[in-house]
Protein backbone atom coordinates (compact mmCIF):
# COMPACT_ATOMS: atom_id res chain seq x y z
CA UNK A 1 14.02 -54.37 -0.36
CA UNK A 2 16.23 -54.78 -3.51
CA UNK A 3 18.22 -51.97 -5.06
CA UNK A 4 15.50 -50.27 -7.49
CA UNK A 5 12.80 -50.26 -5.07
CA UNK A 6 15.18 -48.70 -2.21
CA UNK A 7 15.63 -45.88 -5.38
CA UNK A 8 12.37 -45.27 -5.57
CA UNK A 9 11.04 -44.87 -2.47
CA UNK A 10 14.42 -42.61 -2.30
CA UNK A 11 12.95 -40.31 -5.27
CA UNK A 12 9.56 -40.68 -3.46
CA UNK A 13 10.61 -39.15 -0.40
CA UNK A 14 12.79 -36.36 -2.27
CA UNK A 15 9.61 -35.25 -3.78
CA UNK A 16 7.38 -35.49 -0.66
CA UNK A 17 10.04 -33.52 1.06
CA UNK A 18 10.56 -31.21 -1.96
CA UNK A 19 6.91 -30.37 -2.17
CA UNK A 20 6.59 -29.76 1.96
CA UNK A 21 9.62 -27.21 1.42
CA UNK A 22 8.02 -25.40 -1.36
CA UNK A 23 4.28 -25.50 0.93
CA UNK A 24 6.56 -23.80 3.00
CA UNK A 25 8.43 -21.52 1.23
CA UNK A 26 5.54 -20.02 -1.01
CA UNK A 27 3.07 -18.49 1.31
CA UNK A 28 0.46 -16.35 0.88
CA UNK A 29 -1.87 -14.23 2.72
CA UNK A 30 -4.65 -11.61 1.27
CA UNK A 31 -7.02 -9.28 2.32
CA UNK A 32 -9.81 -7.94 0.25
CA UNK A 33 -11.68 -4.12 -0.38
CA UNK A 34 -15.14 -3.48 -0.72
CA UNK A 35 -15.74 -2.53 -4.49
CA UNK A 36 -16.72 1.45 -5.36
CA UNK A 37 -15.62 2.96 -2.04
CA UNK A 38 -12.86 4.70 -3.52
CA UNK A 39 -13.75 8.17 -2.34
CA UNK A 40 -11.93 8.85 1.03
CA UNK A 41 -13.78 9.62 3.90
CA UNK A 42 -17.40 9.19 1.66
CA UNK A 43 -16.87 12.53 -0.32
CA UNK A 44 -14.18 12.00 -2.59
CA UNK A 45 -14.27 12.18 -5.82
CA UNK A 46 -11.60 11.83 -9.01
CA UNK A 47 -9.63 14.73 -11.22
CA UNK A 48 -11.49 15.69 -14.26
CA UNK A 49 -8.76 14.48 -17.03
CA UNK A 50 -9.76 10.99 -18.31
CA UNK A 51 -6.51 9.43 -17.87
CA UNK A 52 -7.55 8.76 -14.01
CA UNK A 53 -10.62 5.94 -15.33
CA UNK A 54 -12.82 5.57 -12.75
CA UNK A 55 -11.66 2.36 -10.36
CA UNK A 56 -8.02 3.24 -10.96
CA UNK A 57 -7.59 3.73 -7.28
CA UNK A 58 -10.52 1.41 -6.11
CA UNK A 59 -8.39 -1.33 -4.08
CA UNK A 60 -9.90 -4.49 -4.57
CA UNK A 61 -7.29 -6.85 -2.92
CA UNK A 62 -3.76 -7.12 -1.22
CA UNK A 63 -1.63 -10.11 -0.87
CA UNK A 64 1.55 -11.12 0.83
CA UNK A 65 3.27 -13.71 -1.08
CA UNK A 66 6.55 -15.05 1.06
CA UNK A 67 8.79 -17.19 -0.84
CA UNK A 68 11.91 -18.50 0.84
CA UNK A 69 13.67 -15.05 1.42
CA UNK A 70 11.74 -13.00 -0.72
CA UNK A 71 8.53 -11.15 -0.29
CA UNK A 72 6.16 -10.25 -3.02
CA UNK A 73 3.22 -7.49 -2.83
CA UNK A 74 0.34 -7.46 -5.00
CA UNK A 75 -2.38 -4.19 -4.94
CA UNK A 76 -5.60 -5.26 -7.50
CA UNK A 77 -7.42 -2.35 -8.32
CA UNK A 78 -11.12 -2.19 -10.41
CA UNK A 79 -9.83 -0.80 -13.70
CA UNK A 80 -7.52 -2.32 -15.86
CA UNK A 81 -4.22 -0.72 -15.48
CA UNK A 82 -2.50 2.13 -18.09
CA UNK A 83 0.92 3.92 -18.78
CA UNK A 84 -0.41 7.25 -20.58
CA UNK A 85 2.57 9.08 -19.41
CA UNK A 86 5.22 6.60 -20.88
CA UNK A 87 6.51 5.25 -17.32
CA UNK A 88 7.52 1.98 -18.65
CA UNK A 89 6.23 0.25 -15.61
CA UNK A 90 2.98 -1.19 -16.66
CA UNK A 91 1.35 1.84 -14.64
CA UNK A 92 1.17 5.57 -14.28
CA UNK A 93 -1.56 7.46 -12.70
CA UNK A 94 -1.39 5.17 -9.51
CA UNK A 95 0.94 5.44 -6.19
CA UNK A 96 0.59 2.58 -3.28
CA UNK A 97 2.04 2.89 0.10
CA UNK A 98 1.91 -0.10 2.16
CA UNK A 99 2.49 0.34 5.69
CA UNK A 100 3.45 -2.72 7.81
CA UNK A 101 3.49 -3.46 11.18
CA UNK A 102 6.26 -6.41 11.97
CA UNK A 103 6.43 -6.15 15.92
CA UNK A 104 2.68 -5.25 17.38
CA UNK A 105 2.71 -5.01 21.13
CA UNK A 106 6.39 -3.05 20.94
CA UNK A 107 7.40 0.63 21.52
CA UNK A 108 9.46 0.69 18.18
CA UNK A 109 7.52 2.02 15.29
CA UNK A 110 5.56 5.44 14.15
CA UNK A 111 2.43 7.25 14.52
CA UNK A 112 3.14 10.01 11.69
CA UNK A 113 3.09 9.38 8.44
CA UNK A 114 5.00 10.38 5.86
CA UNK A 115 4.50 13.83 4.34
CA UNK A 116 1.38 14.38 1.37
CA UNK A 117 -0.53 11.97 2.84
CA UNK A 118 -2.10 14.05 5.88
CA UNK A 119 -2.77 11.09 8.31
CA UNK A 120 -1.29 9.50 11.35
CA UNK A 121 -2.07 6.14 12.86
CA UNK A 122 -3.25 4.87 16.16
CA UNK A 123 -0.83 4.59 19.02
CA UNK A 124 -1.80 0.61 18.72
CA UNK A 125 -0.81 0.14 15.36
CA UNK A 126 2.28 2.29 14.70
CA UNK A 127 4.52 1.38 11.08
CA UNK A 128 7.67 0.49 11.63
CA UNK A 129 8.65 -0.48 7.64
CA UNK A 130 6.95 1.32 4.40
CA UNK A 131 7.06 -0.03 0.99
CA UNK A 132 6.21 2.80 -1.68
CA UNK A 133 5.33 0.75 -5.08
CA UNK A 134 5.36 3.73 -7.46
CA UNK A 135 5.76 3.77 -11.52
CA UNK A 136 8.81 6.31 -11.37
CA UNK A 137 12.73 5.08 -11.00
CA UNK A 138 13.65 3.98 -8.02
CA UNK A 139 16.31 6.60 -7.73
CA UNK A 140 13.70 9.25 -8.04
CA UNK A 141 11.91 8.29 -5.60
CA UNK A 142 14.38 7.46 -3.33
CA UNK A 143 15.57 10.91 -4.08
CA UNK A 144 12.34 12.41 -3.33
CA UNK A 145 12.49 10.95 -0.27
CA UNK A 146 15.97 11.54 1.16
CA UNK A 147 15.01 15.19 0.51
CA UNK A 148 11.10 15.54 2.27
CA UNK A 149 11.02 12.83 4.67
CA UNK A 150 12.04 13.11 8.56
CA UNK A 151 15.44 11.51 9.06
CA UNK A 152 14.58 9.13 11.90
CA UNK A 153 12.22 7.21 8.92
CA UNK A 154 14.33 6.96 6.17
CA UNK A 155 15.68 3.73 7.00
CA UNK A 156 11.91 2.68 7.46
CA UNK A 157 10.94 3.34 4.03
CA UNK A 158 11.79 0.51 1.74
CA UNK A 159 11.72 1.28 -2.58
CA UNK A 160 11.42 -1.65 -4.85
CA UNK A 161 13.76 -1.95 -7.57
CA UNK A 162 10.98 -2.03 -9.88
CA UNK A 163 7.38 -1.92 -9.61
CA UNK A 164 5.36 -3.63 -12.26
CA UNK A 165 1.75 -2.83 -13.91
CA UNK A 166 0.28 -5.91 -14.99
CA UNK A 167 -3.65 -6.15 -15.88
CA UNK A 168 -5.24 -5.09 -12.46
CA UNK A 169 -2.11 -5.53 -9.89
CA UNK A 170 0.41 -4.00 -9.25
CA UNK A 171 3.35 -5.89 -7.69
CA UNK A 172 6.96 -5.46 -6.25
CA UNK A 173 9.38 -8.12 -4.76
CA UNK A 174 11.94 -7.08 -1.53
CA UNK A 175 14.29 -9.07 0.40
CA UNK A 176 12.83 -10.37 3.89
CA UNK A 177 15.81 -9.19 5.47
CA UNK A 178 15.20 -5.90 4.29
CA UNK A 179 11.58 -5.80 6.34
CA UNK A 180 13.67 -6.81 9.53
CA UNK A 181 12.87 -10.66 8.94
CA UNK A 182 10.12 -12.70 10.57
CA UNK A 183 6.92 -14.19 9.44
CA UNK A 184 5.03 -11.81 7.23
CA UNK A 185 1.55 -13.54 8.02
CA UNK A 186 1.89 -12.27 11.22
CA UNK A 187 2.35 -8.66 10.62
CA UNK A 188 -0.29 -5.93 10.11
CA UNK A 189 -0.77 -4.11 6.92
CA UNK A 190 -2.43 -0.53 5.70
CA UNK A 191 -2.36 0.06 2.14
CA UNK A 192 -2.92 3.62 1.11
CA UNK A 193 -3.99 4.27 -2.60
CA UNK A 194 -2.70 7.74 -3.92
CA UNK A 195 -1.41 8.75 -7.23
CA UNK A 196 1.60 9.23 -9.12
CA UNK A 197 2.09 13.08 -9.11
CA UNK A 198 5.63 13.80 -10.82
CA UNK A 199 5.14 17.66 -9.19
CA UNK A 200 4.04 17.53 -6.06
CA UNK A 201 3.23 20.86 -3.51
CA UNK A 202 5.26 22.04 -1.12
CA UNK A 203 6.85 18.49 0.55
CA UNK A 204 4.37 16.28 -0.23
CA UNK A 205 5.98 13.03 -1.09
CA UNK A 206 5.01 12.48 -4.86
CA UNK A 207 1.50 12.59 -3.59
CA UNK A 208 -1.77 14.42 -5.39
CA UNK A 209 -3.83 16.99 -3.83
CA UNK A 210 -7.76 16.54 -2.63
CA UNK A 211 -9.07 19.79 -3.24
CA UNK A 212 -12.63 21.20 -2.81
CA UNK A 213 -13.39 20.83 -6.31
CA UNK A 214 -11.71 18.53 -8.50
CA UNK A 215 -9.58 20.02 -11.38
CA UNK A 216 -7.62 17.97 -13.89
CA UNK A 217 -5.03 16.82 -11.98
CA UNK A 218 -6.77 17.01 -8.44
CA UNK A 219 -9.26 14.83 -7.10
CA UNK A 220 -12.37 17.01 -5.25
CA UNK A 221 -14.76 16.52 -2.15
CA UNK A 222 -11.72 17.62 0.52
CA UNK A 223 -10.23 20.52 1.53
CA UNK A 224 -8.17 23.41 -0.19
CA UNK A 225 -5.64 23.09 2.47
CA UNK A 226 -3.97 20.28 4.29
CA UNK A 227 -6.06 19.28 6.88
CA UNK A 228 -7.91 16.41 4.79
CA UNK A 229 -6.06 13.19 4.58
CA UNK A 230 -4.80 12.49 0.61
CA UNK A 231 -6.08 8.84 0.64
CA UNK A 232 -8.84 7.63 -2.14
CA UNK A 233 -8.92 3.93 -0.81
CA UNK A 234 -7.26 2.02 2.28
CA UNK A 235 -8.35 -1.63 3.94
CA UNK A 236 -10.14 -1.43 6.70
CA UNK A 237 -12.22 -3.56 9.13
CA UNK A 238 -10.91 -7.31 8.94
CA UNK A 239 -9.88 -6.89 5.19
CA UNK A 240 -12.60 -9.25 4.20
CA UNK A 241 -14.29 -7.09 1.75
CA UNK A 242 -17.33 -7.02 2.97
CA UNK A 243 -19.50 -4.32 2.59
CA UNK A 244 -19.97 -3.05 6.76
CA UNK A 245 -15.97 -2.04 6.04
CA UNK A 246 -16.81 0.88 3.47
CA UNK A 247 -18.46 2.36 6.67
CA UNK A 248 -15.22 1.76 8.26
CA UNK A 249 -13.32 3.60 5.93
CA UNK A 250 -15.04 6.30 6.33
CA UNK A 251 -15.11 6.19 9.73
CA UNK A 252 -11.14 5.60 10.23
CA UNK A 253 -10.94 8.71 7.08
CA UNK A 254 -12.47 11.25 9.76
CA UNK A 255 -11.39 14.73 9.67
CA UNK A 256 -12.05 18.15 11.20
CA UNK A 257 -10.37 21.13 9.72
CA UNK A 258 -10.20 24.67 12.05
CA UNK A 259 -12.32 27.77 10.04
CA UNK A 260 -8.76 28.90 8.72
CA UNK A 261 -8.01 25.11 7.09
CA UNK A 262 -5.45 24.06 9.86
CA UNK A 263 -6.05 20.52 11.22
CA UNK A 264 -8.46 20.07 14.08
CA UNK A 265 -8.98 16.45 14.31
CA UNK A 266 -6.59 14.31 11.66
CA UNK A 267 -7.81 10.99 10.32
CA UNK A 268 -6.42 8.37 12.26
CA UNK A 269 -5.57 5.21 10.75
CA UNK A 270 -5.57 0.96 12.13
CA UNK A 271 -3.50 -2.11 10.65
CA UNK A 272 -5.62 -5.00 9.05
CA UNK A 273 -4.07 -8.08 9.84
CA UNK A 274 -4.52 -11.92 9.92
């Protein structure tokens, strides 16, 4: 083989090696959401002011994008995405926590959630790391949650830099090594849709209310009180989208509340997972 075909096949192999490392290093997994099943536990229903369009919480798809030793999350929604409140993030009315499960099968993790969003999740699928994509600073709501959340999950919860608003997704990258490392297609996942409230009730973590009747700034079809979980849209079933997992929503979104509003039976939450 003479000089400039030994080059060649030299380049040749640099790209075929190349182009196996970035295979590698850009993966991606997604679930999808039934569309219009955005209302809770089946009763749900949005605040009155016409800033929250309808779909603005209906999650439509999530994805997991790993690339080399950065991870990307991406929550599409049915409604084109708005900033009336001047957030500068591309987004405003919506809030996303995404619950993740790196180590199934372990005794590490949690089975509370974190406080304004009134659930708690099966002993079999406990969180261990929570990323909040919200429209606010960082430092706010990193703030917001060194002040209302138990100690022993701080370290757990994990704040973007910057959460962006683009079209129908919003996305946030985080270091791997900030979710404890490992192979993100193996983990499980729970997204919660809430929204952005910038004055939330008594701890509630930047969360907005379900009340009985939906005001302006409240979505209706829950509770006055706290014993209805503050979730409009999660995954549920196998993430597939299809439509036997809006029953399974609804199911998972259970509640029970005592005559005086306390919590008899809590919604109890699973992990979707590939």
């Amino acid at each position: 083989m003479n000089r400039t075909a030994k080059i060649v096949s030299l380049v040749v192999l640099t790209l075929v090696l190349l182009s196996a490392w970035t295979a590698r290093g850009a993966d991606t997994i997604t679930f999808k959401d039934p569309v219009g099943d955005d209302d809770g536990p089946g009763t749900y229903v949005y605040p009155t002011d016409p800033v929250y369009a309808r779909g603005s919480f209906d999650l439509t798809e999530f994805s997991v994008t790993t690339n080399g030793d950065r991870v990307t999350f991406a929550v599409t929604v049915d409604a084109p995405l708005a900033d009336p409140w001047g957030l500068r993030s591309g987004f405003s009315v919506q809030m996303v926590f995404i619950f993740i499960q790196t180590h199934p099968g372990t005794d590490g993790g949690f089975i509370r959630s974190v406080p304004g969003l009134n659930v708690k999740f099966d002993s079999d699928n406990k969180w261990d790391k929570l990323v909040i994509l919200s429209p606010q600073p960082a430092a706010r709501v990193e703030a917001e949650i060194e002040a209302r959340v138990e100690a022993d999950m701080q370290s757990s919860i994990i704040v973007p830099d910057r959460a962006k608003g683009k079209g129908n997704t919003i996305s946030a990258g985080v270091e791997l090594e900030r979710l404890g490392g490992g192979d993100p297609a193996t983990w499980g996942y729970q997204v919660v849709m809430q929204s952005n409230e910038g004055f939330p009730e008594n701890d509630d973590l930047l969360t907005r209310k379900v009340d009985e009747v939906a005001k302006q700034h409240r979505f209706g079809g829950g509770n006055d009180e706290y014993c209805d979980p503050h979730v409009i849209d999660l995954l549920a079933g196998k993430g597939a989208g299809t439509k036997d997992e809006i029953r399974a929503q609804h199911e998972m979104l259970k509640y029970i509340c005592n005559p005086d509003g306390s919590t008899k039976q809590r919604a109890v939450l699973k992990m979707v997972r590939r």
